[in-house]
N, C-alpha and C. Protein backbone atom coordinates (compact mmCIF):
# COMPACT_ATOMS: atom_id res chain seq x y z
N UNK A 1 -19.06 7.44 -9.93
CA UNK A 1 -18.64 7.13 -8.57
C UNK A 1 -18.28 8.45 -7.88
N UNK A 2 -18.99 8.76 -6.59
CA UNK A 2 -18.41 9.89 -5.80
C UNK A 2 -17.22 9.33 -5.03
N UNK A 3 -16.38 10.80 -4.60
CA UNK A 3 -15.27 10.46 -3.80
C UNK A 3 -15.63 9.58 -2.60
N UNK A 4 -17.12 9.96 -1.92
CA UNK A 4 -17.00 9.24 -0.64
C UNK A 4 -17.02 7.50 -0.75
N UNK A 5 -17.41 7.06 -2.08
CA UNK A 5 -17.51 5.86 -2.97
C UNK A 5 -16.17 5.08 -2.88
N UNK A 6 -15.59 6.00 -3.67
CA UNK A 6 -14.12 5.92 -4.00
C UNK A 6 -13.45 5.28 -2.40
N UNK A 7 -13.11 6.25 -1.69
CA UNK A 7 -12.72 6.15 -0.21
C UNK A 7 -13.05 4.66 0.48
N UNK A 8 -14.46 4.16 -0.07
CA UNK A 8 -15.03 2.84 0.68
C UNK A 8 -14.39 1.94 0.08
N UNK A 9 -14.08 1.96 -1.04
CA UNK A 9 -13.38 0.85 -1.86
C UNK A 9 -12.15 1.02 -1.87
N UNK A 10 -11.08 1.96 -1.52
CA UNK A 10 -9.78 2.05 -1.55
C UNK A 10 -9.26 0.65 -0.94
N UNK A 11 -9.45 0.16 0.19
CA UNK A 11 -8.49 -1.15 0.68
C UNK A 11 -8.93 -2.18 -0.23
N UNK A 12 -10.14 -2.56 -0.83
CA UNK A 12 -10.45 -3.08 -1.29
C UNK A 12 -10.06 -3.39 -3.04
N UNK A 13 -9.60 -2.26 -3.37
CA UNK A 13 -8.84 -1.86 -4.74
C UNK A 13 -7.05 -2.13 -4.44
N UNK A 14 -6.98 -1.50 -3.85
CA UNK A 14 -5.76 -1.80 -2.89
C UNK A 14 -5.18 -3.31 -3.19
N UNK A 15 -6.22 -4.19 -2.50
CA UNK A 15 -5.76 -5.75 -2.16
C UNK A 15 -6.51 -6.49 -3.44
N UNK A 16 -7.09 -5.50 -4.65
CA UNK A 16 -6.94 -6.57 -5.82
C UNK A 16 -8.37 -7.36 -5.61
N UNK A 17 -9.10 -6.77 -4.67
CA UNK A 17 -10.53 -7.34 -4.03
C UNK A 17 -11.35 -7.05 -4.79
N UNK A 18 -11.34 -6.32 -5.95
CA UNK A 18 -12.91 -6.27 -6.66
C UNK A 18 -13.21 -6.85 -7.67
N UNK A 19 -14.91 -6.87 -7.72
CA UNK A 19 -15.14 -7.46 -9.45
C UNK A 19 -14.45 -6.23 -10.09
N UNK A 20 -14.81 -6.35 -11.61
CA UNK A 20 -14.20 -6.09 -12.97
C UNK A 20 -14.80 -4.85 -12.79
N UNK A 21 -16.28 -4.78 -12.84
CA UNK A 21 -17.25 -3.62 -12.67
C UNK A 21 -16.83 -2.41 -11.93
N UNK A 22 -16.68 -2.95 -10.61
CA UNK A 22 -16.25 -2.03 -9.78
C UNK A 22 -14.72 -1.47 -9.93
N UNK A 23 -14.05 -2.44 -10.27
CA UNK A 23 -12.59 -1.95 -10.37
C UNK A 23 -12.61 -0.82 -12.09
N UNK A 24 -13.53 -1.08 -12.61
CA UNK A 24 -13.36 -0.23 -13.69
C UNK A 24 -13.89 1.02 -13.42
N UNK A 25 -15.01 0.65 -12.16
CA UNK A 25 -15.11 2.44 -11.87
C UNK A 25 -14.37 3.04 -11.30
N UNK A 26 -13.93 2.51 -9.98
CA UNK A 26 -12.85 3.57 -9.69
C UNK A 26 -11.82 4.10 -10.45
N UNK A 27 -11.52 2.88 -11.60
CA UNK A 27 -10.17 3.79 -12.05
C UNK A 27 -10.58 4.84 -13.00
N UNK A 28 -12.37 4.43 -13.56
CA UNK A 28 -12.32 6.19 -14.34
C UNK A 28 -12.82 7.08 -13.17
N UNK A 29 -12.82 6.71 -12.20
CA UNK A 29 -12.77 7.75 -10.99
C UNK A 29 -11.25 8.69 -10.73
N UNK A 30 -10.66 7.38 -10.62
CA UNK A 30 -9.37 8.24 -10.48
C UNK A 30 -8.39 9.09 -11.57
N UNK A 31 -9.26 8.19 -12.97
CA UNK A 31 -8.50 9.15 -13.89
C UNK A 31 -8.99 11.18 -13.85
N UNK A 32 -9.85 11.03 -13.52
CA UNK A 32 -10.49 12.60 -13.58
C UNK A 32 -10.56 13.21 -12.37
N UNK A 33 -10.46 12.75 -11.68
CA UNK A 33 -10.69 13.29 -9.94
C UNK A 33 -8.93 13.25 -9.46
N UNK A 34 -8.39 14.21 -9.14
CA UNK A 34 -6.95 14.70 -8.88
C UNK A 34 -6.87 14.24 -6.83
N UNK A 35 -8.24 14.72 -6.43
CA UNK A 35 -7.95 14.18 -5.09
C UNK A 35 -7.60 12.64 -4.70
N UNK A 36 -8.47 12.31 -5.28
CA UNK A 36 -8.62 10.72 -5.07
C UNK A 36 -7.05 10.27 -5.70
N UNK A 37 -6.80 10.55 -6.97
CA UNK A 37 -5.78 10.37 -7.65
C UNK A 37 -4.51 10.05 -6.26
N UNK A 38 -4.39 11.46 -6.21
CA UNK A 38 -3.45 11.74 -4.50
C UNK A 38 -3.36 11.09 -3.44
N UNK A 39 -5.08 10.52 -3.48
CA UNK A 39 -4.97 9.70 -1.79
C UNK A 39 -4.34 8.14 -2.12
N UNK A 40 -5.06 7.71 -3.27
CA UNK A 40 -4.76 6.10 -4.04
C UNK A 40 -3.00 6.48 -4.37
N UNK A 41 -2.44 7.04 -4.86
CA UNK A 41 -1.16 7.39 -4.76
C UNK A 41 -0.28 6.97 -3.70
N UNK A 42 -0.69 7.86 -2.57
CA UNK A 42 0.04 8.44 -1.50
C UNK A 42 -0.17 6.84 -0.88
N UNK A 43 -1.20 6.76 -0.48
CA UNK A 43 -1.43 5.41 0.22
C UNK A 43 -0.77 4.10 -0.06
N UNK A 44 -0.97 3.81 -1.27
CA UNK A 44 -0.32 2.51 -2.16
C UNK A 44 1.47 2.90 -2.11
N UNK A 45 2.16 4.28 -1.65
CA UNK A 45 3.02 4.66 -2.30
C UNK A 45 3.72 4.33 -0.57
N UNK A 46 3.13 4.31 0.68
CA UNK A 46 3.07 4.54 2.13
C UNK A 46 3.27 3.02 2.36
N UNK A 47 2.31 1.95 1.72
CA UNK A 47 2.41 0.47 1.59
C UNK A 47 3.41 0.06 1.53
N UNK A 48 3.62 0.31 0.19
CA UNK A 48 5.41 0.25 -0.63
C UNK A 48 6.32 0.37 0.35
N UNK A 49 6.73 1.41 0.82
CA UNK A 49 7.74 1.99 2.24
C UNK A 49 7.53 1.11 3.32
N UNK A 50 6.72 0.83 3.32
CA UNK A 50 6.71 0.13 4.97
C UNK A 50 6.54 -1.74 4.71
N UNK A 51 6.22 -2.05 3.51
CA UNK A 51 6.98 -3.42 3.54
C UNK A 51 8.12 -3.80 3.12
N UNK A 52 8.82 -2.33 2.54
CA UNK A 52 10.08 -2.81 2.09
C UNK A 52 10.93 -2.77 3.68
N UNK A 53 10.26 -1.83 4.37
CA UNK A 53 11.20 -1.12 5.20
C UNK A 53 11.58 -2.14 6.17
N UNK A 54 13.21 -2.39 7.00
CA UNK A 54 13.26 -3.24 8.05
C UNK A 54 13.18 -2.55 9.36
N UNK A 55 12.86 -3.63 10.15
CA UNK A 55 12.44 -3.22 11.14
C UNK A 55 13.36 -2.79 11.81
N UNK A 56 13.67 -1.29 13.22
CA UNK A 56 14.55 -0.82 13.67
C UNK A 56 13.91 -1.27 15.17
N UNK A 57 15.11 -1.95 15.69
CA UNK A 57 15.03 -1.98 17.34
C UNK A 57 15.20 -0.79 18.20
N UNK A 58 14.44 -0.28 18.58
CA UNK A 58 14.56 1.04 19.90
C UNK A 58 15.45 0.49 20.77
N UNK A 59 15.89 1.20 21.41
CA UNK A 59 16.68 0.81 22.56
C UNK A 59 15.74 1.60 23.78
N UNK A 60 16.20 0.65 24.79
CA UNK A 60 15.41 0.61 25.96
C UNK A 60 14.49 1.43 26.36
N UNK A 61 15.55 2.55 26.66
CA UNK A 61 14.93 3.82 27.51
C UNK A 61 14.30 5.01 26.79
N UNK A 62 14.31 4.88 24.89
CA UNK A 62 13.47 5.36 23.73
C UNK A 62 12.25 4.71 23.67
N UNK A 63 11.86 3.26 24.08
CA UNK A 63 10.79 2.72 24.10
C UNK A 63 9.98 3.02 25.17
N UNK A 64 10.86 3.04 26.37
CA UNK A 64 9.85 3.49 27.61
C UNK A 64 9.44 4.87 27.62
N UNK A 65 10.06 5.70 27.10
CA UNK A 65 9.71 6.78 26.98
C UNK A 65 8.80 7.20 25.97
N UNK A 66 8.69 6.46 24.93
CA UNK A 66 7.76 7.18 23.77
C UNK A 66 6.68 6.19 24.53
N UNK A 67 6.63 5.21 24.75
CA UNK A 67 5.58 4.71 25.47
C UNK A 67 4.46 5.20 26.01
N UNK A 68 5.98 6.07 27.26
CA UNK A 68 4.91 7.10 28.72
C UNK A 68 4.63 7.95 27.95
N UNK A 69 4.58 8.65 26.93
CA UNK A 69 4.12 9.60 25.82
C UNK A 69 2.87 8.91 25.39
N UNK A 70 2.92 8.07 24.87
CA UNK A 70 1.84 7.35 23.68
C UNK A 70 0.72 7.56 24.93
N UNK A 71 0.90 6.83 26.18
CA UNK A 71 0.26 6.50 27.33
C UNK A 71 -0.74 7.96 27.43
N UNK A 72 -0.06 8.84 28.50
CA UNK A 72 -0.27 10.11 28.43
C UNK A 72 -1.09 10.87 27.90
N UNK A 73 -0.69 10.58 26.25
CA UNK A 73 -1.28 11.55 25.41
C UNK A 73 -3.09 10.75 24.92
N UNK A 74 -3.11 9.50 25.47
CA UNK A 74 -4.06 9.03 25.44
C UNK A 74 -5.28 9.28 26.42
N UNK A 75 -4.46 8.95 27.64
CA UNK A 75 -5.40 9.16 29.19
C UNK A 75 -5.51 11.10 28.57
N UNK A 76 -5.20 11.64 28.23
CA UNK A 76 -5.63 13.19 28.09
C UNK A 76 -6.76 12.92 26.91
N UNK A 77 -6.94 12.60 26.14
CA UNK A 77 -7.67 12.46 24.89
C UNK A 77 -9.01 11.89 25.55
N UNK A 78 -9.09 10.56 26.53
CA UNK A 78 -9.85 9.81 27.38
C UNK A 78 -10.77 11.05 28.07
N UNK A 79 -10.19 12.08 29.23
CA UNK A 79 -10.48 12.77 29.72
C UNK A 79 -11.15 13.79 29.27
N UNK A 80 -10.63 14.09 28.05
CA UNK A 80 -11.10 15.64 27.16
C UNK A 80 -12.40 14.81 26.65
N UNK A 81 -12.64 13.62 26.02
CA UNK A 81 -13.63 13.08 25.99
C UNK A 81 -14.96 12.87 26.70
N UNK A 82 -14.68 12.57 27.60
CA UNK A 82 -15.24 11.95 28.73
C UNK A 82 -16.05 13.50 29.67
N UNK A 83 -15.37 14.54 29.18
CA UNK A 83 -15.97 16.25 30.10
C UNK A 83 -16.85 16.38 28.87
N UNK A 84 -17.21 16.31 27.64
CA UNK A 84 -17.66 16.61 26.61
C UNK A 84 -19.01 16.09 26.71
């Protein structure tokens, strides 16, 4: 299995989605390959954190503001696009 292999099947390994076959390759994928190792790690490890994690309420004027940010930094991305 190549890494770019590996990468297609990660959510899919992830959620317990594969045959036997396939799930046995990736994992001698990941036993020898240190990148992949890292990303299947990091990722599954990112999962973990964020369903344990509870949810934090922003307060008002932190929401509108990261908002007009999120907003912003989008319509610029749109534009830089769009001259290209």
């Amino acid at each position: 299995m190549k890494c770019s292999e590996f990468l297609q099947e990660l959510t899919n390994y992830l959620d317990g989605a594969l045959d036997d076959r396939t799930k046995s390759e990736l994992e001698d994928h990941l036993a020898w390959c240190h990148n992949c190792y890292v990303v299947c790690d990091t990722t599954k490890k990112t999962i973990e954190i964020y369903r344990d994690s509870e949810l934090y309420e922003l307060p008002d004027d932190l929401r509108t503001r990261l908002r007009s940010a999120i907003m912003s930094k989008c319509q610029q991305r749109k534009k830089t696009q769009e001259s290209l």
